[in-house]
N, C-alpha and C. Protein backbone atom coordinates (compact mmCIF):
# COMPACT_ATOMS: atom_id res chain seq x y z
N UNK A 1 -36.96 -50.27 204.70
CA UNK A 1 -37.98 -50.69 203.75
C UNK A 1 -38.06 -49.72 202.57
N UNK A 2 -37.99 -48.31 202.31
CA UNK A 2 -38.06 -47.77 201.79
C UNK A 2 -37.19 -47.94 200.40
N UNK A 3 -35.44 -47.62 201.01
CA UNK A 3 -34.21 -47.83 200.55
C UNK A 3 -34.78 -49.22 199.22
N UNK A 4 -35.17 -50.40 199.86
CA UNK A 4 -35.20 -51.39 199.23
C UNK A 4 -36.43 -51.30 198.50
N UNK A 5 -37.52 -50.45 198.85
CA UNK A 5 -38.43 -50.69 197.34
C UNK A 5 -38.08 -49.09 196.41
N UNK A 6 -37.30 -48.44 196.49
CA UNK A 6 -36.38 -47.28 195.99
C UNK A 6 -35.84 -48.20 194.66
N UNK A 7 -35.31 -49.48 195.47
CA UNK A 7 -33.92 -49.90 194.60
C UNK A 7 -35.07 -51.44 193.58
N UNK A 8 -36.00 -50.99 193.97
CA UNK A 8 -36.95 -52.44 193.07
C UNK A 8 -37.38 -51.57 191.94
N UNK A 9 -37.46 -50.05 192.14
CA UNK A 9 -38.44 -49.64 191.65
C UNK A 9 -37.24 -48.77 190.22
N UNK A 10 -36.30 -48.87 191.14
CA UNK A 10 -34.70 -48.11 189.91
C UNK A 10 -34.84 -49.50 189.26
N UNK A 11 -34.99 -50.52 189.44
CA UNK A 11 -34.18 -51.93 188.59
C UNK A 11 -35.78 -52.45 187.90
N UNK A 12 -36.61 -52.03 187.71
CA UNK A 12 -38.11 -52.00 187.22
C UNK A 12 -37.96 -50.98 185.51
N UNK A 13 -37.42 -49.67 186.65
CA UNK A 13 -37.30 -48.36 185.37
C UNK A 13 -36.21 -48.64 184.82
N UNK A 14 -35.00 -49.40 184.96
CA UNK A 14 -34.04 -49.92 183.73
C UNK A 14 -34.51 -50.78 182.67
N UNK A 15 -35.28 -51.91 183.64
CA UNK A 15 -35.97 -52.49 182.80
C UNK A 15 -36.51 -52.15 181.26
N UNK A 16 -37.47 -51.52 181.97
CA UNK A 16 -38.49 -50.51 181.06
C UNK A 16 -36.97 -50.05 179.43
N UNK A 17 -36.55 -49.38 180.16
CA UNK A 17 -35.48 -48.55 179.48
C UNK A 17 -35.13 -49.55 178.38
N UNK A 18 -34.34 -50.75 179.02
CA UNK A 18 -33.55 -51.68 178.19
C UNK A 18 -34.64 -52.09 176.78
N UNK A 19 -35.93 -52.66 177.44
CA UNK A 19 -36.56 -53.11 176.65
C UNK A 19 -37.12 -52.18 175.54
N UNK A 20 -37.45 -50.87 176.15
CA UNK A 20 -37.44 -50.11 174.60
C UNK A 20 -36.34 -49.80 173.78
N UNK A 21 -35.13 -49.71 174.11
CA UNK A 21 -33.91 -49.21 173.27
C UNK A 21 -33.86 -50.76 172.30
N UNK A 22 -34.21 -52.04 172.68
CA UNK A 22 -33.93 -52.90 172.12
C UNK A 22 -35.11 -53.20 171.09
N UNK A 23 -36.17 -52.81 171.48
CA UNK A 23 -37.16 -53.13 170.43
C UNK A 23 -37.12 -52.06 169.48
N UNK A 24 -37.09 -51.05 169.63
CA UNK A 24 -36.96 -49.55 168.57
C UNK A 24 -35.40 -49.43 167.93
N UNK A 25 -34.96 -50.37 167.25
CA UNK A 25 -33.50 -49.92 166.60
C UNK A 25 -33.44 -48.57 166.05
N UNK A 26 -32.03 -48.20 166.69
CA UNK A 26 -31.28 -46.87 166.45
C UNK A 26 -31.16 -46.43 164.73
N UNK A 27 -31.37 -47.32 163.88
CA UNK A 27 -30.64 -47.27 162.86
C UNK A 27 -32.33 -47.52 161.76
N UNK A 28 -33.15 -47.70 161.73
CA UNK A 28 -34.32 -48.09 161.84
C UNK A 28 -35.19 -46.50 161.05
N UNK A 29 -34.41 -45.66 160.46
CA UNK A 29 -35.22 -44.58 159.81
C UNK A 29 -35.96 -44.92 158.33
N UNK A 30 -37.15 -44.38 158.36
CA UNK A 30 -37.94 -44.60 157.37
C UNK A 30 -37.52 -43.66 156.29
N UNK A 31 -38.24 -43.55 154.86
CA UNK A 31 -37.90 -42.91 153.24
C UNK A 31 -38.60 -41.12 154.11
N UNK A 32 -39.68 -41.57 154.45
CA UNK A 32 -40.17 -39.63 154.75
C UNK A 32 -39.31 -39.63 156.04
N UNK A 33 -39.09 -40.18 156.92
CA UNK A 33 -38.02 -39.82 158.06
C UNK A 33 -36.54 -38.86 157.45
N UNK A 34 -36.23 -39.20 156.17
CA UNK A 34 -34.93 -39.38 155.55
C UNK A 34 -35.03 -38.30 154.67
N UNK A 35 -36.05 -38.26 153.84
CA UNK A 35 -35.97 -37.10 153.55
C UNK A 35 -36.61 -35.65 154.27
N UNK A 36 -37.48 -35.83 155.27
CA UNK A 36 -37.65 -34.67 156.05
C UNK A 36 -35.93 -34.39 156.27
N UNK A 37 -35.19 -35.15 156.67
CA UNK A 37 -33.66 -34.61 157.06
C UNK A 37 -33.02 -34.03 156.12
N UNK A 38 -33.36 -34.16 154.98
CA UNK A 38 -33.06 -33.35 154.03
C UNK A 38 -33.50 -32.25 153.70
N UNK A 39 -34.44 -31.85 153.70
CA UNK A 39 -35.09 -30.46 153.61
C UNK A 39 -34.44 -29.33 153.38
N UNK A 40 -33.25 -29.34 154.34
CA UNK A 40 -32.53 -28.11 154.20
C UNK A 40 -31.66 -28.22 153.13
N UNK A 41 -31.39 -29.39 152.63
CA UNK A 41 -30.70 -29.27 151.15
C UNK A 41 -31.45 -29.00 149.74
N UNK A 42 -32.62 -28.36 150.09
CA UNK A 42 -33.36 -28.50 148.99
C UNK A 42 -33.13 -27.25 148.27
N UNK A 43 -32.66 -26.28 149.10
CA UNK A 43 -32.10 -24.83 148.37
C UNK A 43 -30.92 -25.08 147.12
N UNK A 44 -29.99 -26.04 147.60
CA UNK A 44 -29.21 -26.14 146.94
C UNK A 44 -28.89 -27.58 145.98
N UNK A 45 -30.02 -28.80 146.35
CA UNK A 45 -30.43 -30.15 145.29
C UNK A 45 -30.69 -29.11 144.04
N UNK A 46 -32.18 -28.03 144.24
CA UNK A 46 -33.16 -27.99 143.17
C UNK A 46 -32.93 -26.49 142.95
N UNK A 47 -32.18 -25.99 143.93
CA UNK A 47 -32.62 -24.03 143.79
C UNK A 47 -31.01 -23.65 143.14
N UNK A 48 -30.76 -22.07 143.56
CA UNK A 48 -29.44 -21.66 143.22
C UNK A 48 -28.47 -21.70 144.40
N UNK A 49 -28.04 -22.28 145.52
CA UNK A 49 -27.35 -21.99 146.59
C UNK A 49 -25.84 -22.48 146.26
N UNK A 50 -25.21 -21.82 146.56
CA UNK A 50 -24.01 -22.12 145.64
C UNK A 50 -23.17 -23.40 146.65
N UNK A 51 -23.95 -23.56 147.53
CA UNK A 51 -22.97 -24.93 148.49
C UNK A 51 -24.21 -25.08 149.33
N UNK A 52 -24.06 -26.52 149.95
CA UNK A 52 -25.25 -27.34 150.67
C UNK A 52 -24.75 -26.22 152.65
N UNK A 53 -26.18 -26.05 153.01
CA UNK A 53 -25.87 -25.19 154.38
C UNK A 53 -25.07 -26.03 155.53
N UNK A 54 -24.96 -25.69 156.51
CA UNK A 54 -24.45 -26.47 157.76
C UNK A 54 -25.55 -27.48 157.92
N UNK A 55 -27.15 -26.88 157.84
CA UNK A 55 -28.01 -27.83 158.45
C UNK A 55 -28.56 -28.81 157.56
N UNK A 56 -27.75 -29.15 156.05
CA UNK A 56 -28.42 -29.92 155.22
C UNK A 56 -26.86 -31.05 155.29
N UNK A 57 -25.73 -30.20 155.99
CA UNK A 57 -24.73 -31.21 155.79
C UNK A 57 -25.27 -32.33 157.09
N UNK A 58 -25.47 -31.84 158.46
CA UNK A 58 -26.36 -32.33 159.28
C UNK A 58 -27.52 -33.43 159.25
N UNK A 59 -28.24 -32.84 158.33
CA UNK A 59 -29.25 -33.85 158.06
C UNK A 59 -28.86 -35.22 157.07
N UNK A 60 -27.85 -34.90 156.14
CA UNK A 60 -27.09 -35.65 155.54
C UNK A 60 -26.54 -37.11 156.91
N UNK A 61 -25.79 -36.54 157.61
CA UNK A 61 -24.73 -36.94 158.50
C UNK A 61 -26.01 -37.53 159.69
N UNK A 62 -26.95 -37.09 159.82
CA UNK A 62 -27.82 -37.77 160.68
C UNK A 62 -28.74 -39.24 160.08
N UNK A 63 -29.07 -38.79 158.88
CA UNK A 63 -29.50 -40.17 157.87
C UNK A 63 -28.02 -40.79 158.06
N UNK A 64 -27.21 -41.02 157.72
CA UNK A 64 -26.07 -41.75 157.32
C UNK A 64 -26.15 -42.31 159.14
N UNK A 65 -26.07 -41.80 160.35
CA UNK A 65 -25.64 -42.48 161.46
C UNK A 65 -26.93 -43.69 161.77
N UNK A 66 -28.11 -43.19 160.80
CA UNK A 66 -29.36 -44.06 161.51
C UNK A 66 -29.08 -45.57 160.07
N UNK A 67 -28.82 -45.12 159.78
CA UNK A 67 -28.35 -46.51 158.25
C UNK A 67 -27.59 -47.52 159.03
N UNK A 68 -27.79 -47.92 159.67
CA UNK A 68 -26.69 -49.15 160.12
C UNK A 68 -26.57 -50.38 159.68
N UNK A 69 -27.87 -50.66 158.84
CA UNK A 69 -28.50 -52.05 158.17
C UNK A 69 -27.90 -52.09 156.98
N UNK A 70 -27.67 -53.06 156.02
CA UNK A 70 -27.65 -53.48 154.64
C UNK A 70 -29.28 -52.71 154.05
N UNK A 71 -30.55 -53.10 154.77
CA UNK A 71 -31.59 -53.23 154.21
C UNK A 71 -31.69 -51.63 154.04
N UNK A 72 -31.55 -51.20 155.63
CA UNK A 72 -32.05 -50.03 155.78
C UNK A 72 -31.25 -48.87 154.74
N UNK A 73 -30.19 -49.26 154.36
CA UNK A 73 -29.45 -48.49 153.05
C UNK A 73 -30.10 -48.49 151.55
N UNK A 74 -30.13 -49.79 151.40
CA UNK A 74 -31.00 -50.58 150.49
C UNK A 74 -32.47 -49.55 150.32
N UNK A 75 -33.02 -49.88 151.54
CA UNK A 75 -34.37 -48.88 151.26
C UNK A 75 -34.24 -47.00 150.96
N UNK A 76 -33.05 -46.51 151.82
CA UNK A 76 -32.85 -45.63 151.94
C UNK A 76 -32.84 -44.92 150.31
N UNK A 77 -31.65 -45.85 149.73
CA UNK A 77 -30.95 -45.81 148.00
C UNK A 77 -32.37 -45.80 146.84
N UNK A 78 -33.19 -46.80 147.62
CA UNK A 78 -34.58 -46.79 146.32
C UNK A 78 -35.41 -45.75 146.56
N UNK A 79 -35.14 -45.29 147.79
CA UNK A 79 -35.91 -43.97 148.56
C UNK A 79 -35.43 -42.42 147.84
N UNK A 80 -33.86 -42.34 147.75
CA UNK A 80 -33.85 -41.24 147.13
C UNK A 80 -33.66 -41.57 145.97
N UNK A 81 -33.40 -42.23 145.65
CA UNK A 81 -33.42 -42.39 143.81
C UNK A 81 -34.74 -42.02 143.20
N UNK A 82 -36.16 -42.21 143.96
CA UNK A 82 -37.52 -41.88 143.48
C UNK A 82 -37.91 -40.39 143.63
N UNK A 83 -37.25 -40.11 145.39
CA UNK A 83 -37.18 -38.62 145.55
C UNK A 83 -36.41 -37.66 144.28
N UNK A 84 -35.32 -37.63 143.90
CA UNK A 84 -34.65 -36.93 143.04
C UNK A 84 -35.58 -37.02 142.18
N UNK A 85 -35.72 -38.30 141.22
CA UNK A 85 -36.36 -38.47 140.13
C UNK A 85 -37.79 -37.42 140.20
N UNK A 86 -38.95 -37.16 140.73
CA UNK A 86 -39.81 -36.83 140.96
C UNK A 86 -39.63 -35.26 141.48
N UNK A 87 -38.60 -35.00 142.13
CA UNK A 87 -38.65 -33.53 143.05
C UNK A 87 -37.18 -32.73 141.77
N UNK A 88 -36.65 -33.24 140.94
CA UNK A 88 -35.81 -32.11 139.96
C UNK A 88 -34.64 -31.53 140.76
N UNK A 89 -34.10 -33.10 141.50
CA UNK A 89 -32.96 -32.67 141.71
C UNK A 89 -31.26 -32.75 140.53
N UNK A 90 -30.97 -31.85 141.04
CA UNK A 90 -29.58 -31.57 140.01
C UNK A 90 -28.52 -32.80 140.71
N UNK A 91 -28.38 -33.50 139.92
CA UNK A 91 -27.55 -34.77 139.92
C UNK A 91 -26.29 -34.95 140.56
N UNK A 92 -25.61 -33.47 139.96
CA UNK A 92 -24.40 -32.62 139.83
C UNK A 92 -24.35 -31.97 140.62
N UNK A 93 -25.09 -31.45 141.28
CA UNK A 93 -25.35 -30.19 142.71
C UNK A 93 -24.96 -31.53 143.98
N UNK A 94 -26.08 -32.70 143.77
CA UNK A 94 -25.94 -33.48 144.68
C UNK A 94 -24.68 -34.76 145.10
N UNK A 95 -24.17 -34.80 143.66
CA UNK A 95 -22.74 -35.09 143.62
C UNK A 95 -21.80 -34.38 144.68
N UNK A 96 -22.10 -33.24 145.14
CA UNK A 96 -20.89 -32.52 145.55
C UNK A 96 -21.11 -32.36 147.15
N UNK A 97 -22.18 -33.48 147.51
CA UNK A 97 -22.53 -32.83 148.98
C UNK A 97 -21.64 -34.04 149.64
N UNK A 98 -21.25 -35.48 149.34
CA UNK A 98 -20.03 -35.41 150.10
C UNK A 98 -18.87 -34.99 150.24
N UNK A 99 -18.73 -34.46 149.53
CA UNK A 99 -17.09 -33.42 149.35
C UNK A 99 -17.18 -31.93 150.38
N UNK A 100 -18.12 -31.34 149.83
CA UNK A 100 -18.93 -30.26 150.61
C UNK A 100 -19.03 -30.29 152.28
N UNK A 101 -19.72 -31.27 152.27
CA UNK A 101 -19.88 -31.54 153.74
C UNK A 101 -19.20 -32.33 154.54
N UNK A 102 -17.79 -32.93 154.12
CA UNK A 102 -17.16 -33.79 154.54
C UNK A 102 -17.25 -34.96 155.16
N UNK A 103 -17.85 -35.27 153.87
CA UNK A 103 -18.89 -36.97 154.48
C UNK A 103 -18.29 -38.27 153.63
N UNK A 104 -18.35 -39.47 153.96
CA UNK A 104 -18.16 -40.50 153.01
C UNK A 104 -19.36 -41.12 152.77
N UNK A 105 -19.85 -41.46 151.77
CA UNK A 105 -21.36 -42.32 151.75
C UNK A 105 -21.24 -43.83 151.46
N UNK A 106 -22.11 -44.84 151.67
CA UNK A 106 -21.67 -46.27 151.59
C UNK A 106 -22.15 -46.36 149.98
N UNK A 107 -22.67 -45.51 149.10
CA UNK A 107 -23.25 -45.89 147.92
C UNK A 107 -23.05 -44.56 147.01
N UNK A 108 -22.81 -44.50 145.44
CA UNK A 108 -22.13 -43.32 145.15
C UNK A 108 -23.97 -42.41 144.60
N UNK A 109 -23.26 -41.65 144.19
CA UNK A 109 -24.98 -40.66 144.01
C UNK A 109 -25.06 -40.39 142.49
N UNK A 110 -25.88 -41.63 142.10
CA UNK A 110 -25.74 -41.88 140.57
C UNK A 110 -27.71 -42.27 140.52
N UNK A 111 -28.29 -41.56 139.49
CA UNK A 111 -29.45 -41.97 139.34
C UNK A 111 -29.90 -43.56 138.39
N UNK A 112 -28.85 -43.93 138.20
CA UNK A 112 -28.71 -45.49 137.60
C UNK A 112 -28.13 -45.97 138.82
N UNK A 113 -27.70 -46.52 139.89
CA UNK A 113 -26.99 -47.14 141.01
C UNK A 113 -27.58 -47.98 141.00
N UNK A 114 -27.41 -49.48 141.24
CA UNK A 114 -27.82 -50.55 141.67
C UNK A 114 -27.97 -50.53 143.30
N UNK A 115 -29.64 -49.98 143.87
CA UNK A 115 -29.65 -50.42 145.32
C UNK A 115 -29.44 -51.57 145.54
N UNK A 116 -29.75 -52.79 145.05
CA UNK A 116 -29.85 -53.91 145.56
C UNK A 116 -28.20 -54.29 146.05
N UNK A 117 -27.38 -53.80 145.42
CA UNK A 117 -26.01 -54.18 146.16
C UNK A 117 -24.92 -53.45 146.79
């Protein structure tokens, strides 16, 4: 008896499991989610750091794995385009953080870019 409510109670807690991984998408990060991940590039967006750190290439590379959507890019793109605009980031500094950090991005890093496509 035991064995068998052991094994009701494992196939209950998958349950559980499945149904949150499916309602909370992986890819599903918000504009302040996105740029808190940035943070550590802010020495080198707005300050003097002569290259973006390990933990801003990171935060880079962690936004980019949660983007999995059209939309969620979409929002992401109107997200930092307002951030830069407003926080005095160097255009040209931020140009260089996929090269830097050895990243590819789905959209180029232009403060004119068309998010919508």
């Amino acid at each position: 008896m035991g064995k068998k409510l052991m094994r009701g109670w494992s196939v209950v807690a998958f349950g559980f499991v499945v149904l949150i991984f499916s309602a909370c998408p992986s890819d599903a990060i918000t504009c302040p989610e996105a740029i808190k991940s940035l943070a550590p590039c802010q020495d080198f967006l707005v300050g003097d750091a002569a290259k973006p750190s390990p933990f801003c290439c990171a935060g880079v590379q962690s936004i980019l794995s949660q983007a999995g959507t059209p939309e969620t890019r979409r929002d992401l793109c109107e997200c930092f385009k307002k951030a830069a605009a407003a926080g005095g980031v160097k255009i040209d500094k931020a140009k260089q953080i996929p090269n830097s950090c050895g990243i590819s991005l789905p959209v180029p890093i232009d403060p004119n870019v068309d998010c919508s496509k």
